[in-house]
Protein backbone atom coordinates (compact mmCIF):
# COMPACT_ATOMS: atom_id res chain seq x y z
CA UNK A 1 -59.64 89.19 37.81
CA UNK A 2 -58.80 86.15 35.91
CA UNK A 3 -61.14 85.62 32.44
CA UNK A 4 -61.58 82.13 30.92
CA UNK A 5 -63.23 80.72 28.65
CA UNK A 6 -63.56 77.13 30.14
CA UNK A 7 -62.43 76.08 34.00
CA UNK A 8 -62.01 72.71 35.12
CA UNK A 9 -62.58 72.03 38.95
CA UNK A 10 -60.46 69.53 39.40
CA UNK A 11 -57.05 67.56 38.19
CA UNK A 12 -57.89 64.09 38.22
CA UNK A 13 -58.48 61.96 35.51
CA UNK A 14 -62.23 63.28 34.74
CA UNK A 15 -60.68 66.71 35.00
CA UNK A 16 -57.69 66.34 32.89
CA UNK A 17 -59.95 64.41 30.27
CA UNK A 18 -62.93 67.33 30.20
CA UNK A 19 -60.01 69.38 29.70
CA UNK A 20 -58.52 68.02 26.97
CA UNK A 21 -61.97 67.59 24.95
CA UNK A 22 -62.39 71.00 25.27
CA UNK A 23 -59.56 71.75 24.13
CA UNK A 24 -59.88 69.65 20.91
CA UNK A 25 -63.35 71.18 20.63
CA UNK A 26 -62.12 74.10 19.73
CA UNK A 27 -62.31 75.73 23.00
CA UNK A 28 -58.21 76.67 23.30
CA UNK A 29 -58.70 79.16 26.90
CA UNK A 30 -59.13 76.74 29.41
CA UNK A 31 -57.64 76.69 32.62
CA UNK A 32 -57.21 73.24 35.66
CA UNK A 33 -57.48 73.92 39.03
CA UNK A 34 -56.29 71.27 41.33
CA UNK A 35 -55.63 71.58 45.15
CA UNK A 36 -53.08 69.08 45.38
CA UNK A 37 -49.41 69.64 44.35
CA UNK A 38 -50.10 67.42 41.34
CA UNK A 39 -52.43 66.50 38.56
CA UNK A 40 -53.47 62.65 39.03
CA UNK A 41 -56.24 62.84 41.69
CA UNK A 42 -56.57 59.62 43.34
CA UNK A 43 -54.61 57.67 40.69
CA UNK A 44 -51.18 58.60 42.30
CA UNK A 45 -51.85 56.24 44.85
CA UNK A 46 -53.67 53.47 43.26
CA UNK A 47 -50.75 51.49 41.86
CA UNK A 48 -52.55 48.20 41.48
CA UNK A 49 -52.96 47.44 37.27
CA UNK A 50 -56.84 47.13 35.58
CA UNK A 51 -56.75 51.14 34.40
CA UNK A 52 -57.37 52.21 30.41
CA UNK A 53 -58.60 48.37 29.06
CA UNK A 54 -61.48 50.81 27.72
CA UNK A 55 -59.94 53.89 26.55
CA UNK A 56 -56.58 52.82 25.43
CA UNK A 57 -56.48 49.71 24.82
CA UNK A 58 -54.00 48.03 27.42
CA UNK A 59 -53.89 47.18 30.96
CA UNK A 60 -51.99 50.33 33.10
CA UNK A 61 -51.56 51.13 36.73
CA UNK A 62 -52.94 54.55 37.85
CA UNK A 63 -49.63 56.50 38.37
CA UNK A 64 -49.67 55.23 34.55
CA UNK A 65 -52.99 55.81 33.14
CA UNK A 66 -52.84 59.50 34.97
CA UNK A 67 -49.60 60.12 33.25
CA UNK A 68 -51.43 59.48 29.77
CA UNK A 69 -53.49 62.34 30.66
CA UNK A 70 -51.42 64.65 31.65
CA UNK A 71 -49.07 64.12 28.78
CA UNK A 72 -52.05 65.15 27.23
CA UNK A 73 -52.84 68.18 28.62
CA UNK A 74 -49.03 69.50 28.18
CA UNK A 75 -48.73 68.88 25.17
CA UNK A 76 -51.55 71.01 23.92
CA UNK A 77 -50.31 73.58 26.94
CA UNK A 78 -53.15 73.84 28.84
CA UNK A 79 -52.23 75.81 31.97
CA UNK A 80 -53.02 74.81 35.24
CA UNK A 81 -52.54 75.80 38.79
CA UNK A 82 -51.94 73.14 41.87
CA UNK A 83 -52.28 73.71 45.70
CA UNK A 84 -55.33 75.67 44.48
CA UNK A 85 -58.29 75.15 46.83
CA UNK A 86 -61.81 77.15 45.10
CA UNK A 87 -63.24 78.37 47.91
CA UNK A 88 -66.79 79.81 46.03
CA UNK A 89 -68.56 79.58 42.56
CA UNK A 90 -71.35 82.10 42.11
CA UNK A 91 -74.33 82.11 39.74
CA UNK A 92 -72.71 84.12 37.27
CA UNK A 93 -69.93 81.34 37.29
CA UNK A 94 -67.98 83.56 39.34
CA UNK A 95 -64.74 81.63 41.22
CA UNK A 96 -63.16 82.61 44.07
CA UNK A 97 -59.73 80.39 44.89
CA UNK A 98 -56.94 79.88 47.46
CA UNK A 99 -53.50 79.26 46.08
CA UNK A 100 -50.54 78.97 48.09
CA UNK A 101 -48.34 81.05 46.08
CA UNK A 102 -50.63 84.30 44.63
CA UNK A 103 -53.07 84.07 47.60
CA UNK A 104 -56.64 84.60 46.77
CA UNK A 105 -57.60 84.07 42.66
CA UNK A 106 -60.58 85.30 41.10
CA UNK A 107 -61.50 83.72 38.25
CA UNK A 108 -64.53 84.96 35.67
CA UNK A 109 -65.09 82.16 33.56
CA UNK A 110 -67.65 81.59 30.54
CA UNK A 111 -68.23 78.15 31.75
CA UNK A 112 -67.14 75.52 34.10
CA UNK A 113 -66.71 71.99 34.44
CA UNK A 114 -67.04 70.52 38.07
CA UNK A 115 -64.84 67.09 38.27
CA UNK A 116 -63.97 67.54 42.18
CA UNK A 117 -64.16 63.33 42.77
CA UNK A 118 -65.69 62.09 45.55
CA UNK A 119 -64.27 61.29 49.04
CA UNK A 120 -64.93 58.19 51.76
CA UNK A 121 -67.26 58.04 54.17
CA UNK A 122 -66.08 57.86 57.61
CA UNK A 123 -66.69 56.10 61.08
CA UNK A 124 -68.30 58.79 62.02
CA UNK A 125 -70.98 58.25 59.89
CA UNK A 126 -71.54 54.72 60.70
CA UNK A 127 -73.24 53.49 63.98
CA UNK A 128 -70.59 51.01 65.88
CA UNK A 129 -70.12 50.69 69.60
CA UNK A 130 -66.84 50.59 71.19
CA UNK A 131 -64.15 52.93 71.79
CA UNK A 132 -61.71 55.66 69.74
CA UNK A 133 -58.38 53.39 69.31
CA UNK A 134 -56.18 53.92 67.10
CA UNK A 135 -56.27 51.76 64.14
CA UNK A 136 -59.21 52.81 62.16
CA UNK A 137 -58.68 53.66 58.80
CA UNK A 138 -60.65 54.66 56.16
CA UNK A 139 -59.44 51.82 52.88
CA UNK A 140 -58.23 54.81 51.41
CA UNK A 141 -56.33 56.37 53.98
CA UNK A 142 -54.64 53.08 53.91
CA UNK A 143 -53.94 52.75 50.83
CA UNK A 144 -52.13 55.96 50.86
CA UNK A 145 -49.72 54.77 53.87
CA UNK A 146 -48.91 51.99 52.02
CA UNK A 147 -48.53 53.08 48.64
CA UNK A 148 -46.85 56.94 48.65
CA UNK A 149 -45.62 57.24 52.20
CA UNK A 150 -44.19 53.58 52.82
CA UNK A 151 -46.20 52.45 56.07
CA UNK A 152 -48.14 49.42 56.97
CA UNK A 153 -51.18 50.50 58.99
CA UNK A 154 -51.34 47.20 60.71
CA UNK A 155 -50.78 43.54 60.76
CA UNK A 156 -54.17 41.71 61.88
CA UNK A 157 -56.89 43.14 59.62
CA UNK A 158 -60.30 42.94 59.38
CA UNK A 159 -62.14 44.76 56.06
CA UNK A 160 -65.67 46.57 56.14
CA UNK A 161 -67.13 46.67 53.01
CA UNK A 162 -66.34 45.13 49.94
CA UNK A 163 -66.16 48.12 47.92
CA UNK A 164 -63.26 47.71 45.40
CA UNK A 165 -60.69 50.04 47.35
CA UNK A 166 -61.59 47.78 50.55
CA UNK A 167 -60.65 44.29 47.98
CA UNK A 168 -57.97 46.20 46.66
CA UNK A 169 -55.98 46.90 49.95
CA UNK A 170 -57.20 42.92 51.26
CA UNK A 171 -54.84 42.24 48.30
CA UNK A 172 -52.32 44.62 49.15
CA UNK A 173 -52.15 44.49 52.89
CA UNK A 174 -51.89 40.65 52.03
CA UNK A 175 -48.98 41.21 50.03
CA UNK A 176 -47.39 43.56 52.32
CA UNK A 177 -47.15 40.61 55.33
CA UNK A 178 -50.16 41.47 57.06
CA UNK A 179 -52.94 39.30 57.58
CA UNK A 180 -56.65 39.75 56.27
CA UNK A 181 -58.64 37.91 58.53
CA UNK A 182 -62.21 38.68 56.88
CA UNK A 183 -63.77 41.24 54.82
CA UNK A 184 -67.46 41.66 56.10
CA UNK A 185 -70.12 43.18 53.39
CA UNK A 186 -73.73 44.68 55.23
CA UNK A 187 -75.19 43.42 52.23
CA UNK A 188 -76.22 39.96 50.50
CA UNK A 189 -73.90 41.03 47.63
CA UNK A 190 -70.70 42.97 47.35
CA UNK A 191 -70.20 46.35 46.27
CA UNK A 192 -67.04 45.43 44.20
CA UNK A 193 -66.44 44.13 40.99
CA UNK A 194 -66.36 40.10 40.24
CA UNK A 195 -62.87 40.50 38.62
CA UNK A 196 -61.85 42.12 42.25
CA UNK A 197 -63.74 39.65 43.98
CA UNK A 198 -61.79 36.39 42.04
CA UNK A 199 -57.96 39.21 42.30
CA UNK A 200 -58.33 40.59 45.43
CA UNK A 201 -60.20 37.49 47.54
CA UNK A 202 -60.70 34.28 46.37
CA UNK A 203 -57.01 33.88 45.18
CA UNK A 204 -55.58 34.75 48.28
CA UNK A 205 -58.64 32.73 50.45
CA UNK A 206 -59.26 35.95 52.26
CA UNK A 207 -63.18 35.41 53.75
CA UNK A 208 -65.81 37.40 53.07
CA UNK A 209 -68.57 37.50 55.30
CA UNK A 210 -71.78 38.63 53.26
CA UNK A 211 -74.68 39.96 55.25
CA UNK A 212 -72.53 40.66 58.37
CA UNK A 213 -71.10 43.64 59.96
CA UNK A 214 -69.04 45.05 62.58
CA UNK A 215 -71.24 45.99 65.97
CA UNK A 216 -68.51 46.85 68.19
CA UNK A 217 -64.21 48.00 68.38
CA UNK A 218 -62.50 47.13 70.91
CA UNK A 219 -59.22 48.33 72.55
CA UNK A 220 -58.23 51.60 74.04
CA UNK A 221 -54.86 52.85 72.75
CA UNK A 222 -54.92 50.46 70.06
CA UNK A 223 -57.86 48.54 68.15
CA UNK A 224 -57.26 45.00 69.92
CA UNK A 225 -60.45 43.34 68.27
CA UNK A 226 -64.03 43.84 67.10
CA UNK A 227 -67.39 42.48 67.46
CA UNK A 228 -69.60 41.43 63.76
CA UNK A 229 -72.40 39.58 63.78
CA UNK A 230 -74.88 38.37 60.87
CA UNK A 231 -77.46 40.93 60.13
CA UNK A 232 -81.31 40.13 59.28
CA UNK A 233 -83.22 41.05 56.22
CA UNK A 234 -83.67 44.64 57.87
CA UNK A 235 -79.93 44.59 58.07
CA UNK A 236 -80.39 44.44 61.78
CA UNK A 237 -77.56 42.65 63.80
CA UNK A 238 -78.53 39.00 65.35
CA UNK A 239 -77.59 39.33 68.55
CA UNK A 240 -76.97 35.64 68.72
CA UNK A 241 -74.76 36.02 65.60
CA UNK A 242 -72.11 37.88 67.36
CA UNK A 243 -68.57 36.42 66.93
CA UNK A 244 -65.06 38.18 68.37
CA UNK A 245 -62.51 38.50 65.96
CA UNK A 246 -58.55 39.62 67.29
CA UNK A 247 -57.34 42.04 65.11
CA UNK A 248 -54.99 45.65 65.63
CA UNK A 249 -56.44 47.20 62.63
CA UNK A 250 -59.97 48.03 61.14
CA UNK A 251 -60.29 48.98 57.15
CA UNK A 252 -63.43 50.96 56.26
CA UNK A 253 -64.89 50.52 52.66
CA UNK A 254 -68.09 51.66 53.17
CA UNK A 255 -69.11 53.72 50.36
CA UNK A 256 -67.72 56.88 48.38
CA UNK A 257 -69.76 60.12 48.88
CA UNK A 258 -69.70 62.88 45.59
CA UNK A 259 -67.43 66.47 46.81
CA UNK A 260 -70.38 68.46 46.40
CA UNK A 261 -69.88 70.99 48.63
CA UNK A 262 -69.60 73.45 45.71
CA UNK A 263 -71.86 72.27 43.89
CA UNK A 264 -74.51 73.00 46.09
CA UNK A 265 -72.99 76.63 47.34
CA UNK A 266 -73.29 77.42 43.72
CA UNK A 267 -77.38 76.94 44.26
CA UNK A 268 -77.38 73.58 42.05
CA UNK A 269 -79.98 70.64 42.34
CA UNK A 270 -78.26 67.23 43.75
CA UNK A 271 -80.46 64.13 42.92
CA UNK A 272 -80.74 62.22 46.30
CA UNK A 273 -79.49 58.65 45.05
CA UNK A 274 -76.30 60.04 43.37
CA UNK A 275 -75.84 62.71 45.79
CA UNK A 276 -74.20 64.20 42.65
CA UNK A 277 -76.08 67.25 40.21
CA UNK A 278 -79.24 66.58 38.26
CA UNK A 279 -77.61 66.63 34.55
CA UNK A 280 -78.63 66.57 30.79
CA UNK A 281 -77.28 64.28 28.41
CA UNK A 282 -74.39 67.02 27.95
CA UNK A 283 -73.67 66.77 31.45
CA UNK A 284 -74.84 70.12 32.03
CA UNK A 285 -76.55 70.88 35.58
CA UNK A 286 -79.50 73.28 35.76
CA UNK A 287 -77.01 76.36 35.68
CA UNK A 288 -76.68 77.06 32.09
CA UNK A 289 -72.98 76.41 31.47
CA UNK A 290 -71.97 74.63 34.52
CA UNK A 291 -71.23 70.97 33.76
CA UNK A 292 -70.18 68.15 36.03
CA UNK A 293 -68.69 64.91 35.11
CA UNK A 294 -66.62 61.88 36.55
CA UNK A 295 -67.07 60.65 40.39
CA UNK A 296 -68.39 64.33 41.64
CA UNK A 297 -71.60 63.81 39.31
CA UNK A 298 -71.86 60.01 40.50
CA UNK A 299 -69.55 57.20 41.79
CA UNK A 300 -67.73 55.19 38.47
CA UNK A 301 -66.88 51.84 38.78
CA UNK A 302 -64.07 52.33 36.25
CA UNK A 303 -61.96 55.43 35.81
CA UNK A 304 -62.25 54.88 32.11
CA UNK A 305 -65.94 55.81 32.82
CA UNK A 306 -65.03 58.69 34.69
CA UNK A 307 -62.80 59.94 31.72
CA UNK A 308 -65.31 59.26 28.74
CA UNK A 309 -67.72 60.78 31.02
CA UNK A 310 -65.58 63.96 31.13
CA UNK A 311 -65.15 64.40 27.50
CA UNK A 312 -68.72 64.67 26.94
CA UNK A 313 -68.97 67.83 29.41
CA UNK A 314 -65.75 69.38 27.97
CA UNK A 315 -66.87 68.60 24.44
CA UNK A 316 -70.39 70.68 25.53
CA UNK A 317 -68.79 73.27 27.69
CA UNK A 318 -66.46 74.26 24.39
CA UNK A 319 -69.94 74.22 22.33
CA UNK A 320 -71.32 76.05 25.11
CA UNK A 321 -68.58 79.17 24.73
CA UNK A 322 -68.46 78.76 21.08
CA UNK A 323 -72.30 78.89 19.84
CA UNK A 324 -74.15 78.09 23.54
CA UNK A 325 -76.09 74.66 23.45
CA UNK A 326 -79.69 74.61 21.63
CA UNK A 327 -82.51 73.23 24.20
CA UNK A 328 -85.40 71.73 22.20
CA UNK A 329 -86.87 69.19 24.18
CA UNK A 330 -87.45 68.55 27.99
CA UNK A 331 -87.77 64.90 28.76
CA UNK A 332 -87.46 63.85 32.22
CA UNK A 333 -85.85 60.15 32.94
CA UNK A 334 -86.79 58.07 35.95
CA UNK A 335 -86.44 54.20 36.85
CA UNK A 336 -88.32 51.28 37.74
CA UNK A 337 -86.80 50.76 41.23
CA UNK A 338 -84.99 47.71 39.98
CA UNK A 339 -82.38 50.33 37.97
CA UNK A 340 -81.93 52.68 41.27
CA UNK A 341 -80.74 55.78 39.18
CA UNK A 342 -79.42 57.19 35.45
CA UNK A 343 -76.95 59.70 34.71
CA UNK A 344 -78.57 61.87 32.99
CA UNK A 345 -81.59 62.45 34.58
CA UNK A 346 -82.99 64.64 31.69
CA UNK A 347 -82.96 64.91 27.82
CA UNK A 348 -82.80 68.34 26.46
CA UNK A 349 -82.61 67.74 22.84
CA UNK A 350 -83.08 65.51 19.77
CA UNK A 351 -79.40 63.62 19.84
CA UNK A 352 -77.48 60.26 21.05
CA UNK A 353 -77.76 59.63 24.12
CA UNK A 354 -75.43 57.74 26.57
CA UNK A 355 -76.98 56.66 29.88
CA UNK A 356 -75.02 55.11 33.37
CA UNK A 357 -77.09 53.36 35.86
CA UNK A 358 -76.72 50.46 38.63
CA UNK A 359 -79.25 48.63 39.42
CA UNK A 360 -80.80 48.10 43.55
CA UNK A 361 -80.16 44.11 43.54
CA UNK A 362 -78.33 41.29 41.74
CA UNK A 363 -79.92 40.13 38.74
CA UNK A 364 -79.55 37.45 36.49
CA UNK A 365 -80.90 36.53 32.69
CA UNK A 366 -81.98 40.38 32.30
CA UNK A 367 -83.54 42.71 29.67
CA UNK A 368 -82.87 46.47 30.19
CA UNK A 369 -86.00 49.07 29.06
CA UNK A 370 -86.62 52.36 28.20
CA UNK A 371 -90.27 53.09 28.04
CA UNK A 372 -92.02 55.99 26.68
CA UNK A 373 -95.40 55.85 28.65
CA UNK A 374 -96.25 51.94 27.95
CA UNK A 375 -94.27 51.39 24.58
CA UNK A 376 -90.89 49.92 24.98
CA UNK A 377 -88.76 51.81 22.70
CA UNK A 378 -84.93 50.60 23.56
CA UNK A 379 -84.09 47.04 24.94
CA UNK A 380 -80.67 45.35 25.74
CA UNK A 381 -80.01 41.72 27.26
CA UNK A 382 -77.97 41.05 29.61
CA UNK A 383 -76.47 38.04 31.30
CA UNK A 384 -76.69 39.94 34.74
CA UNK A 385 -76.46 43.03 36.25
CA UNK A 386 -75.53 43.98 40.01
CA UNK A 387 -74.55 47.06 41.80
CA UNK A 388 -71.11 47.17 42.59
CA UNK A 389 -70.89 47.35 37.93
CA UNK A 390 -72.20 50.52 36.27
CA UNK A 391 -74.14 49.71 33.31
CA UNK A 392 -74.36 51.82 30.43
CA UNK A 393 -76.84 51.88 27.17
CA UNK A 394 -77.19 54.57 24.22
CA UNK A 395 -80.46 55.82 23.20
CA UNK A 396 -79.81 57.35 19.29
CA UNK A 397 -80.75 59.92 18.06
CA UNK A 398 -83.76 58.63 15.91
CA UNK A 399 -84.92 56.89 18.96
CA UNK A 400 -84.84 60.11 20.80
CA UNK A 401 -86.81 61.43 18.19
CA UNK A 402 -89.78 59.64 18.16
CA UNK A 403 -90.16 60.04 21.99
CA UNK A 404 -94.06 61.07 22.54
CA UNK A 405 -94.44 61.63 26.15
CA UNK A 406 -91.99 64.15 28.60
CA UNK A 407 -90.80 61.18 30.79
CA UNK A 408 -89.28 58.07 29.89
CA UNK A 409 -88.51 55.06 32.46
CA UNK A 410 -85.45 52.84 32.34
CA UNK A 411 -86.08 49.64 34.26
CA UNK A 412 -85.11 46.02 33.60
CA UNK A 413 -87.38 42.53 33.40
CA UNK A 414 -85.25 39.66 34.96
CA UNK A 415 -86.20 35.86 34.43
């Protein structure tokens, strides 16, 4: 059996970051697993620019802002193994893996980092009429014919969801020859961000249908067209709403879901609105050294996010080997409703502070909150807030300090 120090779940960006800052931390044994043939994650295929404008300064392209990262990680040597699928993690941080080379790997490790990503969710767990043609793709699936293996999934294309992949590939199916006929958002708002919105949509006069969806595909071998119609307040279709649109190809960009499968065989608590591990403000879950971080933990807007993200939990997990991380205070963090969740859900000692959230609506002219009990002891204005942008505020340490109560709330007063 393998022995490390610190194991990363994981070789995308989040993974090759926590890596890294563990490194740096002191932490030198620390070993990447990855089950594809490459580090990268996602990034390989997402060639569009708008990457590392946080952490570095300049705009990049994922194959590029990947490649910063794992320049990183070789130059400091950190090993890792590809085509490596874990297949368990016990409670005594106990891995079991699959690689296609040495067969079955166990790993002991000290502590572990989970950084798995997230995946899309697919038709299957939507509710639309019609038949099985082909022609249904998830955005991302899409996005990967186009962009590694040199395919175009379609020509006449019609977008649900306005998630950013599903604006992304209206741009690049656009660009490609196809044509986008109409991107169609469930919701009164889209799920993207404005600068994908203006990139991706408006500069290429590709519709987008808010409040509508699709009800029905049509076609048997092939999608030949589908139903939408404009949905009520219940997000109910209007039957009278109901419009036919031609089309031979149907994009799905209807939300991201956290890999959490072994998160959860491990016996750790998922919140139910991230879907991702209940953390700390070290992004440690409720198994002492087990940490999570990037898109597994809960879906970034930004991969720079994702990557600072990471080198919190790698910085902890080194501190975690080196001297184990002191607990001294248990404050619990929950939201007004208006802010639908934070990341971290708990405080567990007297230190900065960095909190994610998205908020349940769009918002304008807005002051964000943290209350302990009835006292407002953090505020931060705000043009406006919406949920397809994370939002992000720091609570320092001598704000921490003072906190009376065990449970703070984060909400937000709009005008």
């Amino acid at each position: 059996m393998l022995k490390k120090d610190v194991v990363v779940i994981g070789g995308g960006p989040a993974g090759m970051a926590a890596a890294v800052a563990a490194y740096d931390a002191g932490c030198k044994d620390v070993l990447i697993l990855e089950r594809e043939n490459a580090l990268g994650g996602i990034l390989k295929q997402c060639i569009h620019n708008g990457f590392g404008l946080h952490n570095f300064g300049e705009e990049l392209t994922g194959p590029e802002y990947a490649k910063r990262y794992k320049d990183e990680v070789e130059k400091r040597n950190i090993p890792y193994m590809t085509d490596t699928t874990v297949l368990s993690i016990d409670e005594n941080k106990n891995i079991v893996a699959l690689n296609s080379e040495k067969g079955v790997v166990e790993i002991e490790a000290r502590s572990i980092i989970l950084c798995m990503g997230c995946r899309e969710r697919p038709r299957g767990a939507l509710s639309i009429s019609g038949t099985r043609p082909a022609g249904v793709f998830t955005a991302g699936a899409a996005q990967k014919f186009v962009n590694i293996k040199g395919y175009l999934p379609g020509r006449e294309v019609v977008i649900l969801g306005s998630g950013d992949i599903g604006l992304i590939m209206a741009r690049r199916m656009t660009l490609e020859g196809a044509h986008v006929k109409a991107v169609c958002e469930l919701m009164p708002y889209s799920g993207g961000l404005a600068r994908n919105i203006e990139q991706c949509l408006n500069d290429f006069n590709i519709p987008l249908k808010l409040s509508h969806t699709v009800v029905k595909v049509h076609g048997e071998k092939r999608v030949t067209g589908v139903t939408i119609a404009k949905v009520d307040e219940k997000r109910c279709p209007i039957k009278e709403t109901e419009e036919f649109i031609p089309c031979d190809t149907l994009l799905l960009s209807v939300g991201l879901i956290p890999e959490n499968e072994l998160t959860t065989s491990a016996g750790i608590r998922l919140d139910p609105i991230t879907n991702g591990a209940f953390v700390d403000q070290n992004r440690e879950t409720g198994t002492d050294g087990v940490f999570a971080a990037g898109n597994v933990l809960h879906v970034h807007d930004l991969a720079d996010f994702a990557s600072k993200e990471a080198e919190t939990a790698g910085c902890a997990a080194a501190e975690y080997v080196k001297s184990g991380l002191e607990k001294t205070r248990d404050i619990k963090i929950k939201t007004d409703g208006k802010v639908r969740y934070t990341v971290p859900q708990r405080i567990t000692a007297d230190t900065d502070v960095k909190m994610y959230f998205r908020v349940s609506d769009v918002f304008k002219n807005v002051t964000f909150t943290v209350k302990d009990g009835e006292e407002v002891i953090f505020s931060k204005k705000a043009i406006g807030a919406a949920p397809g942008e994370m939002e992000e505020i720091t609570l320092k340490k001598e704000t921490v300090e003072k906190i009376k109560s065990g449970e703070i709330t984060v909400g937000l007063e709009a005008k």
